[in-house]
C-alpha atoms as a PDB file:
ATOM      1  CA  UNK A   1       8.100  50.197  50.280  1.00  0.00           C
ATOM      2  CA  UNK A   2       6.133  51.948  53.364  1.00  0.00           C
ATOM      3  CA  UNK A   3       4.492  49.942  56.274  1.00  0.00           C
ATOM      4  CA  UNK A   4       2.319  50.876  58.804  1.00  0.00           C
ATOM      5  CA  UNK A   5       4.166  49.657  62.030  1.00  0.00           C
ATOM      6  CA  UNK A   6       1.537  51.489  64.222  1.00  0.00           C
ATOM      7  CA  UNK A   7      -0.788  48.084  63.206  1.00  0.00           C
ATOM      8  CA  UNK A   8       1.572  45.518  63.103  1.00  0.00           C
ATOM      9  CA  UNK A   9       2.269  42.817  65.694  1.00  0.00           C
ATOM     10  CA  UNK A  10       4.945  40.249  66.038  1.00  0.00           C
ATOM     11  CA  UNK A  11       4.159  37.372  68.992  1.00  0.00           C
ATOM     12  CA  UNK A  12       2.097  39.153  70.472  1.00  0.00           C
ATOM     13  CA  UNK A  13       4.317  42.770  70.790  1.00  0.00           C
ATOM     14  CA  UNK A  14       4.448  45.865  68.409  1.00  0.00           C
ATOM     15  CA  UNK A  15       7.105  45.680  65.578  1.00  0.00           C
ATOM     16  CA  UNK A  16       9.631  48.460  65.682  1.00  0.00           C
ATOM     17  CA  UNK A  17      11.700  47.501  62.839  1.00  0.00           C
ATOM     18  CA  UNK A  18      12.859  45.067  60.649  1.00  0.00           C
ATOM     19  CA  UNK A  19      16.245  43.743  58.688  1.00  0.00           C
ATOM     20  CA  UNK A  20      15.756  42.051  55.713  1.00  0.00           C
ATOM     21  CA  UNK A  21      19.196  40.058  54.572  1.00  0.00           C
ATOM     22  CA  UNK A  22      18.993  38.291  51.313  1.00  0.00           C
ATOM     23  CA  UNK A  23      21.016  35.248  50.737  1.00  0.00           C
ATOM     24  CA  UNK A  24      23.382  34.524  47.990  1.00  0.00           C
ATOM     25  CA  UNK A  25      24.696  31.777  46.556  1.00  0.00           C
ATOM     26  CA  UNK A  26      24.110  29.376  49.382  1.00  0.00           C
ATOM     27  CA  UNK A  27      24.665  31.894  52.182  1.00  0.00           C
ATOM     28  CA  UNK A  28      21.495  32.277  54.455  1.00  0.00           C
ATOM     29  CA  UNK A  29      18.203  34.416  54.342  1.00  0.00           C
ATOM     30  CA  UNK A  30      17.851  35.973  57.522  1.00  0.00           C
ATOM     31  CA  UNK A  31      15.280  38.795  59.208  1.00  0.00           C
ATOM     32  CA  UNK A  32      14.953  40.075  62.318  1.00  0.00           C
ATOM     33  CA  UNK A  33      12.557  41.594  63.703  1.00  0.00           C
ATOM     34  CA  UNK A  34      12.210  44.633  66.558  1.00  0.00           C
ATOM     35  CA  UNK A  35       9.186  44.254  69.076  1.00  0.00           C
ATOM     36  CA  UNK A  36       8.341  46.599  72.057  1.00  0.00           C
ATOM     37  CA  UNK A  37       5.782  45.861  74.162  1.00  0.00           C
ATOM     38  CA  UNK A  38       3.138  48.793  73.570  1.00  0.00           C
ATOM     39  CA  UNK A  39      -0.405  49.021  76.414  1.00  0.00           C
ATOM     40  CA  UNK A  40      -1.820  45.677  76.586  1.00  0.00           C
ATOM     41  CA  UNK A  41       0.716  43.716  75.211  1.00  0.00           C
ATOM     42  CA  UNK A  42       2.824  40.669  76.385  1.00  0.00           C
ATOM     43  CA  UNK A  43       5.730  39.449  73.823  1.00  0.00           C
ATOM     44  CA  UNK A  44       5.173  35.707  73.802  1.00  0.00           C
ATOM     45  CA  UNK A  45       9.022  33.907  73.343  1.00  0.00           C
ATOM     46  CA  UNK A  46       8.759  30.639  70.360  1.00  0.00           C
ATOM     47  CA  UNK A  47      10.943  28.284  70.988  1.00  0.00           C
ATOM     48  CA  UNK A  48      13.977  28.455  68.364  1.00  0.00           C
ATOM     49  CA  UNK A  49      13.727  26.500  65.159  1.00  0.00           C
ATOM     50  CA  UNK A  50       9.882  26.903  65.289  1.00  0.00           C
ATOM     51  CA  UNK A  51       8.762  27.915  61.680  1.00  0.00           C
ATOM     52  CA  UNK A  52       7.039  30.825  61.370  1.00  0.00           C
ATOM     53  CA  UNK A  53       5.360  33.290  58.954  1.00  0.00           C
ATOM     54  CA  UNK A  54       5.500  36.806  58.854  1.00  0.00           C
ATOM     55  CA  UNK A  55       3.540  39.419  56.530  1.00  0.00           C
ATOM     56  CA  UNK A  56       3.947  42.936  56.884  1.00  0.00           C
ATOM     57  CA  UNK A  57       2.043  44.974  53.896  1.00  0.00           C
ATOM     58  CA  UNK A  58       2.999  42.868  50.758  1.00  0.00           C
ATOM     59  CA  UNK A  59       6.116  41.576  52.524  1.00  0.00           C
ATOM     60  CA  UNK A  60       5.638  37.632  53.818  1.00  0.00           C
ATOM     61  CA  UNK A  61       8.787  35.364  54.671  1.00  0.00           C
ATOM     62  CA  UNK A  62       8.903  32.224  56.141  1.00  0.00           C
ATOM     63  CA  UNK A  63      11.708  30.656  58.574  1.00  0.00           C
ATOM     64  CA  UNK A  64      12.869  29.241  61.310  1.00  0.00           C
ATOM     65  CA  UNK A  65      12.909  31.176  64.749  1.00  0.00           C
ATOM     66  CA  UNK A  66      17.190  31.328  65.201  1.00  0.00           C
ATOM     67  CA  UNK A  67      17.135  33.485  68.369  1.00  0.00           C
ATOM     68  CA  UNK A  68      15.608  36.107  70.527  1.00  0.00           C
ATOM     69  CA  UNK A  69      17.236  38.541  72.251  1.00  0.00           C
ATOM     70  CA  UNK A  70      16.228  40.743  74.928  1.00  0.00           C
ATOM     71  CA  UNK A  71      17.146  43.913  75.844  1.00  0.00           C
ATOM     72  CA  UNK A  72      16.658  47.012  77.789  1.00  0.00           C
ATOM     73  CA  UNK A  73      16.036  50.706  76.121  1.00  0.00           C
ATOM     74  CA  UNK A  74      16.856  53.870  78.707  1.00  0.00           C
ATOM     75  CA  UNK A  75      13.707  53.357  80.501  1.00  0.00           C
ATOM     76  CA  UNK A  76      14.196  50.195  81.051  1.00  0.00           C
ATOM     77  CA  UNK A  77      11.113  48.807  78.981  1.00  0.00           C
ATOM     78  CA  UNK A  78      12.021  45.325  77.123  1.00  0.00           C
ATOM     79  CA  UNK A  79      13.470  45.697  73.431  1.00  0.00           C
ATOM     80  CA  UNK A  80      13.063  42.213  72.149  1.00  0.00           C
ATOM     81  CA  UNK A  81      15.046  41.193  68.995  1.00  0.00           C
ATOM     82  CA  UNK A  82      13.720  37.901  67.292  1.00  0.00           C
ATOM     83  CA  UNK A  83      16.015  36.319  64.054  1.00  0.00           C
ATOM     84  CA  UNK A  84      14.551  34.465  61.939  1.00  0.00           C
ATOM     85  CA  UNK A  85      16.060  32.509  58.961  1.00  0.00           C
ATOM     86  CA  UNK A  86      15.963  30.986  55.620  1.00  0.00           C
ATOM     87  CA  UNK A  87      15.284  26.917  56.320  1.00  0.00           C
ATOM     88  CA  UNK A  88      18.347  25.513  54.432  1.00  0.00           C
ATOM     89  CA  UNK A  89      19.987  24.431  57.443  1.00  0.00           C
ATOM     90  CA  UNK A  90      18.028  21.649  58.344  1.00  0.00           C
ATOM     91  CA  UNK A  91      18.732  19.920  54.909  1.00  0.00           C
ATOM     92  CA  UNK A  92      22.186  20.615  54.844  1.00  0.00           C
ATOM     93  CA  UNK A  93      23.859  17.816  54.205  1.00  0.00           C
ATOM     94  CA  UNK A  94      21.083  15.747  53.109  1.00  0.00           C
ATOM     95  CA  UNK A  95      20.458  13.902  49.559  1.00  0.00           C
ATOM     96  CA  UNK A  96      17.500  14.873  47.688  1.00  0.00           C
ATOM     97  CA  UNK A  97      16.729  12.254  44.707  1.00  0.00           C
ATOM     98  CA  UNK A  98      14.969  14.095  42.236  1.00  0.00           C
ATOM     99  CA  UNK A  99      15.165  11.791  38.972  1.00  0.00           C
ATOM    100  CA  UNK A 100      16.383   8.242  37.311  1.00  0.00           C
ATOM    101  CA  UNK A 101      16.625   6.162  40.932  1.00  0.00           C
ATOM    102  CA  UNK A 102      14.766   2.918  41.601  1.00  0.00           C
ATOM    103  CA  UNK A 103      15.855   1.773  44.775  1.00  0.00           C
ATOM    104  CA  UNK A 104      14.084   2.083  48.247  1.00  0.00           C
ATOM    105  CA  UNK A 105      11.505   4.938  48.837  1.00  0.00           C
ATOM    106  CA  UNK A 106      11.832   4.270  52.455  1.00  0.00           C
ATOM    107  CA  UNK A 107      13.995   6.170  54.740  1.00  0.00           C
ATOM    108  CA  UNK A 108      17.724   5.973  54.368  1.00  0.00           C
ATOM    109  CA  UNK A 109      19.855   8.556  56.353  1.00  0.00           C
ATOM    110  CA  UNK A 110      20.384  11.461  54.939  1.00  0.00           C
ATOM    111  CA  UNK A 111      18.608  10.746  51.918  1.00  0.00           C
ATOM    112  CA  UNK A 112      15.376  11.861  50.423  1.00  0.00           C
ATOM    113  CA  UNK A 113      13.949   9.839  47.622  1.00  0.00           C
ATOM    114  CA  UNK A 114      11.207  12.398  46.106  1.00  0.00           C
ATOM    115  CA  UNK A 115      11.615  10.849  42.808  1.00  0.00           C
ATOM    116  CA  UNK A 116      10.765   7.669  44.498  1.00  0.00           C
ATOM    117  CA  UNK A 117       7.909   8.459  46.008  1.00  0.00           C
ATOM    118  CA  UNK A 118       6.092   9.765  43.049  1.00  0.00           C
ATOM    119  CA  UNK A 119       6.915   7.266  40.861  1.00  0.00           C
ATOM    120  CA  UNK A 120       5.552   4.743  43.407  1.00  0.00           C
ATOM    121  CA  UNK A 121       2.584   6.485  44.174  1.00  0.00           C
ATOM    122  CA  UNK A 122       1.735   7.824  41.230  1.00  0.00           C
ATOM    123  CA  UNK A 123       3.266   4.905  38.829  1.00  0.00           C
ATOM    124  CA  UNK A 124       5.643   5.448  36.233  1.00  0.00           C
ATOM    125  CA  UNK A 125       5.810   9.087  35.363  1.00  0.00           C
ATOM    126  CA  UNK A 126       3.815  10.085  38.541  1.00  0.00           C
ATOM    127  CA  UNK A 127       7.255  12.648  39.548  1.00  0.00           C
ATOM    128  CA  UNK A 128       6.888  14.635  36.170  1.00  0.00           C
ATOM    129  CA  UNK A 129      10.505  14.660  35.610  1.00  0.00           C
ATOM    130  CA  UNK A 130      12.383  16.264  32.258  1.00  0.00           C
ATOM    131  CA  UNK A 131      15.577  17.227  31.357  1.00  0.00           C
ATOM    132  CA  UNK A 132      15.278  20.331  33.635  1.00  0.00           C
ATOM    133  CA  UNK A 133      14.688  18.384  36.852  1.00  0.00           C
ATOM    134  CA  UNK A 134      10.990  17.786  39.121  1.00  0.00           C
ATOM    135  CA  UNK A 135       8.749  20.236  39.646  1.00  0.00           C
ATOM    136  CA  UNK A 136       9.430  22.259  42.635  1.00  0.00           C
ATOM    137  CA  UNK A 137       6.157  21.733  44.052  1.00  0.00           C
ATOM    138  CA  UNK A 138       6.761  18.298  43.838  1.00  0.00           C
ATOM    139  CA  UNK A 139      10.184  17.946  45.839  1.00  0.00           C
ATOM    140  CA  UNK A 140       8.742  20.272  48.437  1.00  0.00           C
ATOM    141  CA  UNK A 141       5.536  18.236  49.251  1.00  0.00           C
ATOM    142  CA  UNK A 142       7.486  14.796  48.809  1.00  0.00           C
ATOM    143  CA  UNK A 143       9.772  16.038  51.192  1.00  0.00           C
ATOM    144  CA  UNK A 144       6.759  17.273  53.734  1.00  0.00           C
ATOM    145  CA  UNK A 145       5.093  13.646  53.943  1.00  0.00           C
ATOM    146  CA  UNK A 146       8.477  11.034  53.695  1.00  0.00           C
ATOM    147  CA  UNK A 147       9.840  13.699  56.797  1.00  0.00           C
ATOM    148  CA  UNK A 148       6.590  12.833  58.758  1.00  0.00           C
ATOM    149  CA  UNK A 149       4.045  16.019  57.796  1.00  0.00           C
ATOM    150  CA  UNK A 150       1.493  13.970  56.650  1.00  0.00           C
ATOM    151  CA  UNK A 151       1.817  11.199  54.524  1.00  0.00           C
ATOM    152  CA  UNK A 152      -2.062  10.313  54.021  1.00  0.00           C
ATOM    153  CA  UNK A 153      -3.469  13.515  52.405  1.00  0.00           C
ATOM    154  CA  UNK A 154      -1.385  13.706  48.848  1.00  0.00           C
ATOM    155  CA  UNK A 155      -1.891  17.387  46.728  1.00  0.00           C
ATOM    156  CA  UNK A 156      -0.055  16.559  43.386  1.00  0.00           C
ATOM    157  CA  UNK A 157       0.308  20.325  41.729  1.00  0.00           C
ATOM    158  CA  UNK A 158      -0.636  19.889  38.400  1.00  0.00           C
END
């Protein structure tokens, strides 16, 4: 796979390269990516655990800002080094109820009731379940609007 780094940009700088690590049975997805300021540009720092998406060519990926680190190449010109990863973290330790639950939709610590919330919008059936689980599309939008993204506008993926 060839890009053209000549036309790509990353906050606001030119990227120089990029590391691709794909995780593995629950270890994390992580990138980072090489900027240089070229004529013209200023690199513009994101605060960490901002998500982000980045396309290059046919390449996207998605993540949370991890770090940045700057540095200085022989000239002296700033090298910056931004690391982005795979989300997981942030549900770490959490409960995600994705089938046969009837309790409280409302929010318990550490606990996501997806099933819950479908079911009690939708009515009985409204979370799709079988014997293979809820459709991902599902869990990730329940998930969006009972963690505060937007609980008025509802897409059910059909």
């Amino acid at each position: 796979m060839s890009f053209d780094f000549a036309k790509s940009t990353f906050n606001g700088a030119s990227v120089t390269s990029i590391r691709l690590s794909i995780g593995w049975n629950g270890q994390q997805s992580s990138m980072v990516i090489g900027t240089v300021e070229d004529d013209g540009e200023t690199y513009v720092s994101i605060n960490p655990a901002k998500p982000i998406t980045f396309t290059l060519g046919s390449l996207t990926y998605r993540g949370l800002i991890q770090k940045t680190e700057i540095r200085r190449d022989f000239s002296g010109f700033p090298i910056q080094e931004t690391t982005v990863v795979s989300p997981e973290e942030i549900l770490e330790g959490t409960k995600i109820i994705i089938g046969s639950y009837s309790g409280s939709i409302l929010p318990m610590k550490n606990v996501i009731n997806t099933f819950g919330y479908y079911e009690n919008l939708l009515g009985f059936g409204g979370a799709r379940t079988n014997e293979t689980g809820m459709p991902w599309s599902l869990v990730r939008t329940a998930i969006h609007n009972l963690t505060g993204g937007g609980v008025s506008a509802l897409t059910v993926a059909h």
